[in-house]
Structures are given as C-alpha cells and as structure tokens.
Protein backbone atom coordinates (compact mmCIF):
# COMPACT_ATOMS: atom_id res chain seq x y z
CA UNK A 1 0.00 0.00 0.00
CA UNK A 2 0.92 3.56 -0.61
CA UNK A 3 1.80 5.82 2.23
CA UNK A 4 -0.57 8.77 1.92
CA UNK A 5 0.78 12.14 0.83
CA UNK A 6 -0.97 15.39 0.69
CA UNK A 7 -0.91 16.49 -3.39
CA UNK A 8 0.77 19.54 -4.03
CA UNK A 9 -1.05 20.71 -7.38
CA UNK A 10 -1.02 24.35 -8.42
CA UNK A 11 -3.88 26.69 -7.96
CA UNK A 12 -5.98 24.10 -5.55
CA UNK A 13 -6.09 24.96 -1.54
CA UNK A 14 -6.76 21.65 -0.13
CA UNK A 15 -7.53 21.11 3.16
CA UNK A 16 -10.88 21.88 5.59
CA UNK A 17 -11.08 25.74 7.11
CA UNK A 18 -7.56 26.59 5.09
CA UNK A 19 -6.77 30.05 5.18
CA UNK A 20 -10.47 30.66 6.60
CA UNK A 21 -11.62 33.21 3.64
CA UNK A 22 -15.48 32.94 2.99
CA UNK A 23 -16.25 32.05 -0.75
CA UNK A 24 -17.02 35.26 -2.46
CA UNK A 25 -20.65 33.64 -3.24
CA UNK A 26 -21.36 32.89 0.31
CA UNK A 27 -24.11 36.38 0.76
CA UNK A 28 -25.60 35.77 -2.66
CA UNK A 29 -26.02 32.17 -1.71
CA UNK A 30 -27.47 33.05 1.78
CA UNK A 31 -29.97 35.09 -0.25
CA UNK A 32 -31.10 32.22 -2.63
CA UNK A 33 -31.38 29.80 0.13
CA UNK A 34 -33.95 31.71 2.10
CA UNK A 35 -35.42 32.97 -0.90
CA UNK A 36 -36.01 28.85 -1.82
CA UNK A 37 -36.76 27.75 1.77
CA UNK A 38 -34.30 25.30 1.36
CA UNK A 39 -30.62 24.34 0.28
CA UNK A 40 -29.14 22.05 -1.52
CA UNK A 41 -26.09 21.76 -4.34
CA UNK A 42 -28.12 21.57 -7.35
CA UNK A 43 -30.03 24.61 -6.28
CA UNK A 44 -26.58 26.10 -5.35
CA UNK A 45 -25.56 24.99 -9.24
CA UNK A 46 -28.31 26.31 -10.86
CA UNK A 47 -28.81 29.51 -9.21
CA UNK A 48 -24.87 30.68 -9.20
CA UNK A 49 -24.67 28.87 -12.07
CA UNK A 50 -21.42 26.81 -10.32
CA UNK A 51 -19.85 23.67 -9.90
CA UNK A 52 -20.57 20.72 -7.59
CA UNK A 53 -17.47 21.20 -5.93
CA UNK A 54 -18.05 24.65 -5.03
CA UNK A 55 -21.70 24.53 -4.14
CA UNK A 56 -20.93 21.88 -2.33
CA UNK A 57 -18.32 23.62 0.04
CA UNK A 58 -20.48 26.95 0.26
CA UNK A 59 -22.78 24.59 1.35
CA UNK A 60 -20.72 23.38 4.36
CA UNK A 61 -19.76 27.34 5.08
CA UNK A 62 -24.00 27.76 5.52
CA UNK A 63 -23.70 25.18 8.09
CA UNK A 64 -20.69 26.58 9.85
CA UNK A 65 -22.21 29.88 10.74
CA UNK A 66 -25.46 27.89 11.51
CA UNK A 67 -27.54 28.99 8.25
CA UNK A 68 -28.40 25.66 6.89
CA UNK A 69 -28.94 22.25 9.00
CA UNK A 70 -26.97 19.05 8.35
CA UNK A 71 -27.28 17.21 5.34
CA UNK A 72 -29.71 14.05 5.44
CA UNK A 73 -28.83 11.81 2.61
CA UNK A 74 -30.31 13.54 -0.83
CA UNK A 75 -32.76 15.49 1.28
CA UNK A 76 -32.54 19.21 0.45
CA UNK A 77 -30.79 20.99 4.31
CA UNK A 78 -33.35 23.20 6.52
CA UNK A 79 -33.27 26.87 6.01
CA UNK A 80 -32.85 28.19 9.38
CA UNK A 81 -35.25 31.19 10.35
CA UNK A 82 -37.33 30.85 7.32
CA UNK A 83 -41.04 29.96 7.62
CA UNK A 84 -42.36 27.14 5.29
CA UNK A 85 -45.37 28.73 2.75
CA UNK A 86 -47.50 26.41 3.95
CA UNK A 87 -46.85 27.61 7.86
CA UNK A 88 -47.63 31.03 6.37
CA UNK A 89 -50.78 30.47 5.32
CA UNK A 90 -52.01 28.51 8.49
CA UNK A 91 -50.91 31.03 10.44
CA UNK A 92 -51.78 34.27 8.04
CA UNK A 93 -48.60 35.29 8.08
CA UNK A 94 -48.10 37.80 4.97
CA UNK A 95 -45.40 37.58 2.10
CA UNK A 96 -42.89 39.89 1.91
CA UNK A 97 -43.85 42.58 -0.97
CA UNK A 98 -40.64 42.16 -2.89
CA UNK A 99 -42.15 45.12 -4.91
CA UNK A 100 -42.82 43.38 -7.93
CA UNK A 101 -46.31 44.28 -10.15
C-alpha cells in the first residue's frame, strides 16, 4: 500500500477551514437559500450557475455559521429562520412585498 501524501497541485487549496476566507458567493447564496426555503447543491448549481465542488463547500460554510442544517442523505438541508409557505398560510402570516407588479 501507498503511504498517503498530501498532493501539491497548483492553484488548488486543499484542506478543511484553510486560510479561513469565505467564498465570495457565500451572501448571494445566503440570499437564494432563504429565498427557496431550502438548500441544496443543485439549487446552489443552478442559481450561481457553479460547480458541484463549489456549491458543495459553500454549502458546508452555511452550516458553519449555523444557516443551513446538516445534510440528510439527498434530502434538500433546513433553512434556518425561514417559515415554510405552507406555515404562512395557516398562520396568516403575509409575504414579503418584494415590490414586484
């Protein structure tokens, strides 16, 4: 067996928490997540328009600062602080007027 060696290849920072620097998508993904109600990397992909790779990781940044829940399997992750629509409408609680026509 191979001993294990971390790879030293230009241009990738490998490692968890390296350097600590937020991913320059991190507040625009915030906003998409509790725009959606829920997070996940495809959403991440689709609405940064992304990689897996780096949806994935801003996904585990959400969970750091206690945005997003844990992952359960292929579950989309719990918004935190965002009330479901159908909660809303139980409980009468109004949409936000986003100012649209």
């Amino acid at each position: 067996e191979k001993p294990k060696r971390p790879l030293n290849i230009p241009g990738f920072e490998g490692g968890e928490g390296e350097g600590g620097e937020d991913d320059p998508l991190l507040e625009e993904a915030i906003e998409e997540v509790r725009r959606a109600g829920k997070a996940s990397a495809s959403l991440l992909q689709r609405r940064l328009r992304i990689g897996y790779a780096r949806a994935a990781r801003v996904l585990d940044m959400l969970e750091e600062k206690g945005i997003i829940g844990p992952g359960e399997g292929a579950k989309p992750r719990e918004v935190y602080g965002v009330v479901p629509a159908e909660e809303k409408a139980e409980y009468g609680i109004e949409e936000e007027d986003s100012g649209e026509e």
